[in-house]
N, C-alpha and C. Protein backbone atom coordinates (compact mmCIF):
# COMPACT_ATOMS: atom_id res chain seq x y z
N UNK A 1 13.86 7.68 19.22
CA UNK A 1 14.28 6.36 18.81
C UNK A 1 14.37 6.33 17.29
N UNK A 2 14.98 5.64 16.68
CA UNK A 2 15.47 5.77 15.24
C UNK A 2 16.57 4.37 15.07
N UNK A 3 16.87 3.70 13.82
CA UNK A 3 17.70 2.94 13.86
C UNK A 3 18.79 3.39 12.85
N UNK A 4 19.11 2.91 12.72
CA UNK A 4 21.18 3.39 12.03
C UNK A 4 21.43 2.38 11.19
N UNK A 5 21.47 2.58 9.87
CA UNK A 5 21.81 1.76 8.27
C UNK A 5 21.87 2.48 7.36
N UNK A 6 23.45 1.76 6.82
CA UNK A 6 23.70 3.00 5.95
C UNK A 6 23.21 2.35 4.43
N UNK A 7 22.65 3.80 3.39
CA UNK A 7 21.70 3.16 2.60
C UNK A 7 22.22 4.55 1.13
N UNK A 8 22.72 4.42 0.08
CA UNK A 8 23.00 5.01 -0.77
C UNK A 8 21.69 5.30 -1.78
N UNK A 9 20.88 6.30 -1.49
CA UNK A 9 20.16 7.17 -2.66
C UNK A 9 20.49 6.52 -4.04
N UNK A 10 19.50 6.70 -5.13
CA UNK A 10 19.49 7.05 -6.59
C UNK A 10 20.26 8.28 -6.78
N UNK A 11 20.48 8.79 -5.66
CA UNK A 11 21.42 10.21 -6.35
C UNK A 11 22.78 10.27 -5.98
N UNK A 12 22.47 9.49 -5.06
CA UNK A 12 24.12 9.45 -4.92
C UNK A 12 24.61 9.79 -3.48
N UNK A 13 23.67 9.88 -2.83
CA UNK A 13 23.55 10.65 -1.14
C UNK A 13 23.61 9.44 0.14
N UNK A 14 24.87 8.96 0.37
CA UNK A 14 24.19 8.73 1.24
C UNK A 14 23.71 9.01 3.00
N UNK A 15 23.08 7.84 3.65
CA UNK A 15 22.34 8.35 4.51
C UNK A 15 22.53 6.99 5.66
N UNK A 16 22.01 7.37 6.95
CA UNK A 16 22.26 6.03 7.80
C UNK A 16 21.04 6.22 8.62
N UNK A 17 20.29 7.37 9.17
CA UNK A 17 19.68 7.61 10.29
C UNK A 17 17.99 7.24 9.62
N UNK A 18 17.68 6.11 10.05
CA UNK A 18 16.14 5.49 9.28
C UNK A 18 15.48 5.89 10.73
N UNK A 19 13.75 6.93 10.54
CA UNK A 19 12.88 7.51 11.65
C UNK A 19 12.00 7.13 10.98
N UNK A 20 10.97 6.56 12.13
CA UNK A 20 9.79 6.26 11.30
C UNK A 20 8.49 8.10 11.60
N UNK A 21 8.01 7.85 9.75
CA UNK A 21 7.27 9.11 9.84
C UNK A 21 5.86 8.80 10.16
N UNK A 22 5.37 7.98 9.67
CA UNK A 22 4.24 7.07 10.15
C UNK A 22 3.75 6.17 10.00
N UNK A 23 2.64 5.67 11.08
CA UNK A 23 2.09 4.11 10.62
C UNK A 23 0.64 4.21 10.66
N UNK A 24 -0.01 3.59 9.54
CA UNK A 24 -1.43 3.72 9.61
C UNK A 24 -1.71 2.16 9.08
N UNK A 25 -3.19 1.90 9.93
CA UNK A 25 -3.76 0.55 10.29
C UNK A 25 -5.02 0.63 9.97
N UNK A 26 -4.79 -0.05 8.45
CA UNK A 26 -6.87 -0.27 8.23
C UNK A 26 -7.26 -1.45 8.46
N UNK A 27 -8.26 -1.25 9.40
CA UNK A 27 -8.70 -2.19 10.08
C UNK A 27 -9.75 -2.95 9.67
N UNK A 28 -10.04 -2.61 8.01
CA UNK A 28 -11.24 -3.22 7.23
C UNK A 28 -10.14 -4.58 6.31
N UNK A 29 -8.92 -3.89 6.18
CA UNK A 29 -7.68 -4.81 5.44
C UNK A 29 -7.20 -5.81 6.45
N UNK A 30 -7.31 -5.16 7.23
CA UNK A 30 -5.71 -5.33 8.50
C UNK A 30 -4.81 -5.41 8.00
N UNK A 31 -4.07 -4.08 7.56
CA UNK A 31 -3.42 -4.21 6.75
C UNK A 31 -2.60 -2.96 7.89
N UNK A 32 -1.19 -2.87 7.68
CA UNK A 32 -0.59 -1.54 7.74
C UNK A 32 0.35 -1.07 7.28
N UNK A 33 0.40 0.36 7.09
CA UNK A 33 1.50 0.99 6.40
C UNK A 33 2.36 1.72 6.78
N UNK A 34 3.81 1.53 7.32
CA UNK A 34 4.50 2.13 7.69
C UNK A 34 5.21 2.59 6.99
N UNK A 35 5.81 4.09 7.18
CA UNK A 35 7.25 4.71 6.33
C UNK A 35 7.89 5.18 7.04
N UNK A 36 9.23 4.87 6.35
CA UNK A 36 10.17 5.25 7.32
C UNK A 36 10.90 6.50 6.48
N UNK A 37 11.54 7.28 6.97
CA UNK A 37 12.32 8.44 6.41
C UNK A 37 14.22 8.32 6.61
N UNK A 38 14.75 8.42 5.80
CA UNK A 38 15.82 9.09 5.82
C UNK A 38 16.66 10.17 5.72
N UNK A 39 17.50 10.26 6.66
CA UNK A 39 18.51 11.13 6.92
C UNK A 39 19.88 11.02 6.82
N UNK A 40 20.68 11.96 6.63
CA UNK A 40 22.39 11.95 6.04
C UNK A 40 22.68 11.05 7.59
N UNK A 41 22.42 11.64 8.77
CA UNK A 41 22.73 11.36 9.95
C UNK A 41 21.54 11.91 11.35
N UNK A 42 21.95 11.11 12.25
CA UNK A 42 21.23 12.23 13.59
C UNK A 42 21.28 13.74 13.14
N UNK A 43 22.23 14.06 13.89
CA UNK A 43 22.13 15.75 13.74
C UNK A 43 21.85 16.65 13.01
N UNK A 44 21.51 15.78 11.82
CA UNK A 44 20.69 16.71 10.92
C UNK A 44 19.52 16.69 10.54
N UNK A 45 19.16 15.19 10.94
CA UNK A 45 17.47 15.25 11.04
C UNK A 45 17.23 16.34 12.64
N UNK A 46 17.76 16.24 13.75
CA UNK A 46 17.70 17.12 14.97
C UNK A 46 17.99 18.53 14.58
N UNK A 47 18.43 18.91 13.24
CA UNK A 47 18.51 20.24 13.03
C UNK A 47 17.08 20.50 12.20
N UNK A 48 16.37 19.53 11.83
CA UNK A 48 15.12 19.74 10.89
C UNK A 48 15.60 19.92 9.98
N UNK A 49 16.14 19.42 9.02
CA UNK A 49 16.79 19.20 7.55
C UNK A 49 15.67 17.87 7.10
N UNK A 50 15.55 17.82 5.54
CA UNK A 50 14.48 17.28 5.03
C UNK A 50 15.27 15.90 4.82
N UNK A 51 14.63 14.98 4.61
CA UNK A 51 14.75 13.39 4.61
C UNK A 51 15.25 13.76 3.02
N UNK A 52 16.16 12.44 2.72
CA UNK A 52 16.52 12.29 2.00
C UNK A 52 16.51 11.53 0.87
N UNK A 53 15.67 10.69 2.08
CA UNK A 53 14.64 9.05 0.99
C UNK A 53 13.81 8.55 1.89
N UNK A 54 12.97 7.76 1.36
CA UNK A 54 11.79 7.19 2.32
C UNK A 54 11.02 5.47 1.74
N UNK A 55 11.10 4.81 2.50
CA UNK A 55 10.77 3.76 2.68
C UNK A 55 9.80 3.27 2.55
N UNK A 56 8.59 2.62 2.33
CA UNK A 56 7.20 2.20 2.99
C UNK A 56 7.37 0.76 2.93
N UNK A 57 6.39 0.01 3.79
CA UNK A 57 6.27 -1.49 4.39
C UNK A 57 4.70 -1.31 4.71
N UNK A 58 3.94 -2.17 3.67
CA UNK A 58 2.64 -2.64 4.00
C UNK A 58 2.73 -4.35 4.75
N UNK A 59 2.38 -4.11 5.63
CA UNK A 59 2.36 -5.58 6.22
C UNK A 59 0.77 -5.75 6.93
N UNK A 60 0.45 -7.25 7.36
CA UNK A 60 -0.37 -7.76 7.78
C UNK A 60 -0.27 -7.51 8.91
N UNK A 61 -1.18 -6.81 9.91
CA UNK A 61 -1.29 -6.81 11.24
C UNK A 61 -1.91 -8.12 11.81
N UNK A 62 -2.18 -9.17 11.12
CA UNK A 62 -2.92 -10.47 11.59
C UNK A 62 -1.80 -11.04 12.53
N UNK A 63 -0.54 -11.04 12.16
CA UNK A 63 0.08 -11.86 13.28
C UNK A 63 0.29 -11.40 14.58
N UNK A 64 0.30 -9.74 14.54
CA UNK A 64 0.32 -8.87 16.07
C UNK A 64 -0.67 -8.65 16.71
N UNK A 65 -2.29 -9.45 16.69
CA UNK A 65 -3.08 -9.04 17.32
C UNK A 65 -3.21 -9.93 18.43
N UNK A 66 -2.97 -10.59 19.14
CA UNK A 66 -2.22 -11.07 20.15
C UNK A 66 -1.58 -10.51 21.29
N UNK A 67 -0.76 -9.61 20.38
CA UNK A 67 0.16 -8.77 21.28
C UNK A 67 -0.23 -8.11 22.33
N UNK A 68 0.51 -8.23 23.34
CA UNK A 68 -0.75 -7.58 24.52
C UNK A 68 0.65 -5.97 24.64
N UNK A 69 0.30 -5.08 24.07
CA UNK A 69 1.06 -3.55 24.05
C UNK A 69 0.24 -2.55 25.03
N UNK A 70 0.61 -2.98 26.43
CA UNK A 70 -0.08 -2.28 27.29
C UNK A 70 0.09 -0.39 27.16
N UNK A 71 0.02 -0.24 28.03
CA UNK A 71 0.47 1.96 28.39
C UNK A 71 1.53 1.86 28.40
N UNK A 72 3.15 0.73 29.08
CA UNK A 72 4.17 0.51 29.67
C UNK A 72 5.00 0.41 27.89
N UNK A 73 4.74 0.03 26.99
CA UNK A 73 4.93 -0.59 26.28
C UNK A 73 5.33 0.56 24.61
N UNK A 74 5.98 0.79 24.81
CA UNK A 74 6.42 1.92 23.16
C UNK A 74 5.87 1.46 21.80
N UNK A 75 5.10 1.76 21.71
CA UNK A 75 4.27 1.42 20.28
C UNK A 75 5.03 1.60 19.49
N UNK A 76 6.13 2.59 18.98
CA UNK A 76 7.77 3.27 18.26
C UNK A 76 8.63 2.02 18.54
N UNK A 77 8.80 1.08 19.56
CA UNK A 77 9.82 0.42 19.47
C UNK A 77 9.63 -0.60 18.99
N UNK A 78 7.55 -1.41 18.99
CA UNK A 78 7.43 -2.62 18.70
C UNK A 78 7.55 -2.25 17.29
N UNK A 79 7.21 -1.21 16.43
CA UNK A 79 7.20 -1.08 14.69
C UNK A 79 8.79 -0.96 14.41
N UNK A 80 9.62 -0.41 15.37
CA UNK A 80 11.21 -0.66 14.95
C UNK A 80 11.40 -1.97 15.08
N UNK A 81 11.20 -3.16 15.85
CA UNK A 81 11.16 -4.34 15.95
C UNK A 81 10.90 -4.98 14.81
N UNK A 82 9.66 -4.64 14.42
CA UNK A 82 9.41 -5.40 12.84
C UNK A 82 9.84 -4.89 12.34
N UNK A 83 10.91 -3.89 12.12
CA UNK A 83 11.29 -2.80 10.64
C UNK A 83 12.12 -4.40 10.87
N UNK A 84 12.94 -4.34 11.20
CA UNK A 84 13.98 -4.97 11.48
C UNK A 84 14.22 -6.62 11.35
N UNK A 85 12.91 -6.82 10.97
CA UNK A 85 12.44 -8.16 10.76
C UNK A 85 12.79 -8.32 8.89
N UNK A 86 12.89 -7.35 8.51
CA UNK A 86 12.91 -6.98 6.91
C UNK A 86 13.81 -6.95 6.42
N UNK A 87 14.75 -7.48 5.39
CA UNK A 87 15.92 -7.79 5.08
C UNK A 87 16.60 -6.23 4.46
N UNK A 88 16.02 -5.36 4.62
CA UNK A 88 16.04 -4.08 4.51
C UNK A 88 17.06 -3.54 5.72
N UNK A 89 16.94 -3.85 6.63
CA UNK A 89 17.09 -3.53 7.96
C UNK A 89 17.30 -4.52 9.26
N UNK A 90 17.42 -6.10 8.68
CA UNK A 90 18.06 -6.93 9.65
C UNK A 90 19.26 -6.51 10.18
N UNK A 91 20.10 -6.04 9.93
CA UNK A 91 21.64 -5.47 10.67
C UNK A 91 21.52 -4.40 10.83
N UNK A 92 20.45 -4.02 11.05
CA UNK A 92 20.42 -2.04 11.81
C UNK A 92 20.46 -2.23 13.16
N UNK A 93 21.27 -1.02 13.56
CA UNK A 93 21.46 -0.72 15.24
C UNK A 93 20.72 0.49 15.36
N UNK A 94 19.66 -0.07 16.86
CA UNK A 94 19.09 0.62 17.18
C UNK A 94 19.91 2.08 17.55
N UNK A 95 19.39 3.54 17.51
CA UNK A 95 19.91 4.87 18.36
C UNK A 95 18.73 4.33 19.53
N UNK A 96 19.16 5.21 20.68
CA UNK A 96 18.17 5.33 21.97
C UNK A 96 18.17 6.82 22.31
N UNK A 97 17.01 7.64 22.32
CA UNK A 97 17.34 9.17 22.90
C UNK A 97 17.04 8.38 24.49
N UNK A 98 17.47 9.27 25.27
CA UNK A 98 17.75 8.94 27.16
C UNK A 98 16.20 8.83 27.47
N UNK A 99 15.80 7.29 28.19
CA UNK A 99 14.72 7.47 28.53
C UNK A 99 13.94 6.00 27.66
N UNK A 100 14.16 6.27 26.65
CA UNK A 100 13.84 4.55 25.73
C UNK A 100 14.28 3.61 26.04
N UNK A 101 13.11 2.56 25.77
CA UNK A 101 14.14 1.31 25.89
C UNK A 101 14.11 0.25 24.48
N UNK A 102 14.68 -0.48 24.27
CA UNK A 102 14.35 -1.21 22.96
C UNK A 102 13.84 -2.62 23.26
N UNK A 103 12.80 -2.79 22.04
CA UNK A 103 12.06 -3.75 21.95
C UNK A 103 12.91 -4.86 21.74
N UNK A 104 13.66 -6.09 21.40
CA UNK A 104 13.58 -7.36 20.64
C UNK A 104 12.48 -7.90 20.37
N UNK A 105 12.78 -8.56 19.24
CA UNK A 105 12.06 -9.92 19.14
C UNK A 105 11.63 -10.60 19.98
N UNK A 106 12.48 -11.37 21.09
CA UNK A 106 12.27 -11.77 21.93
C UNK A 106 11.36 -11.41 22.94
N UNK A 107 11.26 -10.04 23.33
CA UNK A 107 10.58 -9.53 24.08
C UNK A 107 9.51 -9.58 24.00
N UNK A 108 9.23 -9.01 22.33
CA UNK A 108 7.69 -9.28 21.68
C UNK A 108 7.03 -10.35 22.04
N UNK A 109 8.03 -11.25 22.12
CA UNK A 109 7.12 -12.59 22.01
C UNK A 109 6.54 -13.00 23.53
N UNK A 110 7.88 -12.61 24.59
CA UNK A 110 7.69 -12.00 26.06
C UNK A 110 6.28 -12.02 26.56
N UNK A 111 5.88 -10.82 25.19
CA UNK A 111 4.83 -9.89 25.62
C UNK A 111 3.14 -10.29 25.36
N UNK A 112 3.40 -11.74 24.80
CA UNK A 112 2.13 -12.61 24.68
C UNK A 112 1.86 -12.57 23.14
N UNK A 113 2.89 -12.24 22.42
CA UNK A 113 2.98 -11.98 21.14
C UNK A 113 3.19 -12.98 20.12
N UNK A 114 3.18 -12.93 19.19
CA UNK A 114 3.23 -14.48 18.31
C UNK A 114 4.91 -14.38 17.91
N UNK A 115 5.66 -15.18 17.39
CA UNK A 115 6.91 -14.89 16.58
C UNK A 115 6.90 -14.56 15.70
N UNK A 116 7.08 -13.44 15.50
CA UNK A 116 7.29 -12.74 14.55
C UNK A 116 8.37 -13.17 13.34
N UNK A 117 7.94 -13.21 12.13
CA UNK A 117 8.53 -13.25 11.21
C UNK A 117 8.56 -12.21 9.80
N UNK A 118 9.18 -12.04 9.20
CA UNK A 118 8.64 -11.31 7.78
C UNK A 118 7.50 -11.58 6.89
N UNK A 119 7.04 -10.84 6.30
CA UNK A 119 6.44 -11.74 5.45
C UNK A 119 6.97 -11.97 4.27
N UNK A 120 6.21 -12.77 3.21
CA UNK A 120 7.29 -13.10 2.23
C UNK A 120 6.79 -11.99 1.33
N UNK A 121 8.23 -11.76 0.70
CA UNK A 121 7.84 -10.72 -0.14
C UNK A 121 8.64 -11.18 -1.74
């Protein structure tokens, strides 16, 4: 899973294929930090070619603890959900590898979840 926005480098490169590399949750902050990585495209992050730029998003986990993210539930799709909440990435289209399914907003909220919004930044 990965989302698709196209995003022009400081160097001049650009890139569309945004993967998230990781998310870490301190739970003394509640705070978390996600980054996301970029790529020219799919097939070349799938060839293992190096990112090209990278992202980070510290956000408040206070509004997702609610969320009821059972076993059934892609932990990868609810953090693409909030990427996407970010004016960074409001008009990104999700990719799906065979087998995913994608989160909305809506769903989140579905899912006993609060509404999600951005935070202000």
């Amino acid at each position: 899973m990965a989302i698709k926005k196209s995003f022009m480098t400081t160097f001049g490169i650009e890139g569309e294929y945004w993967r998230i590399a990781q998310t870490n949750i301190d739970w003394t902050t509640m705070m978390s930090h996600i980054e996301v990585f970029l790529y020219v495209n799919q097939d070349i992050r799938k060839e293992g070619n190096t990112p090209i730029a990278s992202k980070v998003f510290d956000i408040s986990i206070m509004p997702y603890i609610g969320l009821n993210v059972g076993p059934v539930v892609n932990i990868a799709a609810v953090v693409y959900g909030i990427l996407k909440t970010f004016p960074d990435f409001t008009d990104a289209e999700d990719i799906m590898d065979p087998g995913q399914v994608k989160i909305a907003l809506e769903d989140l909220e579905n899912l006993g979840g609060p509404i999600i919004t951005p935070p202000d930044k």
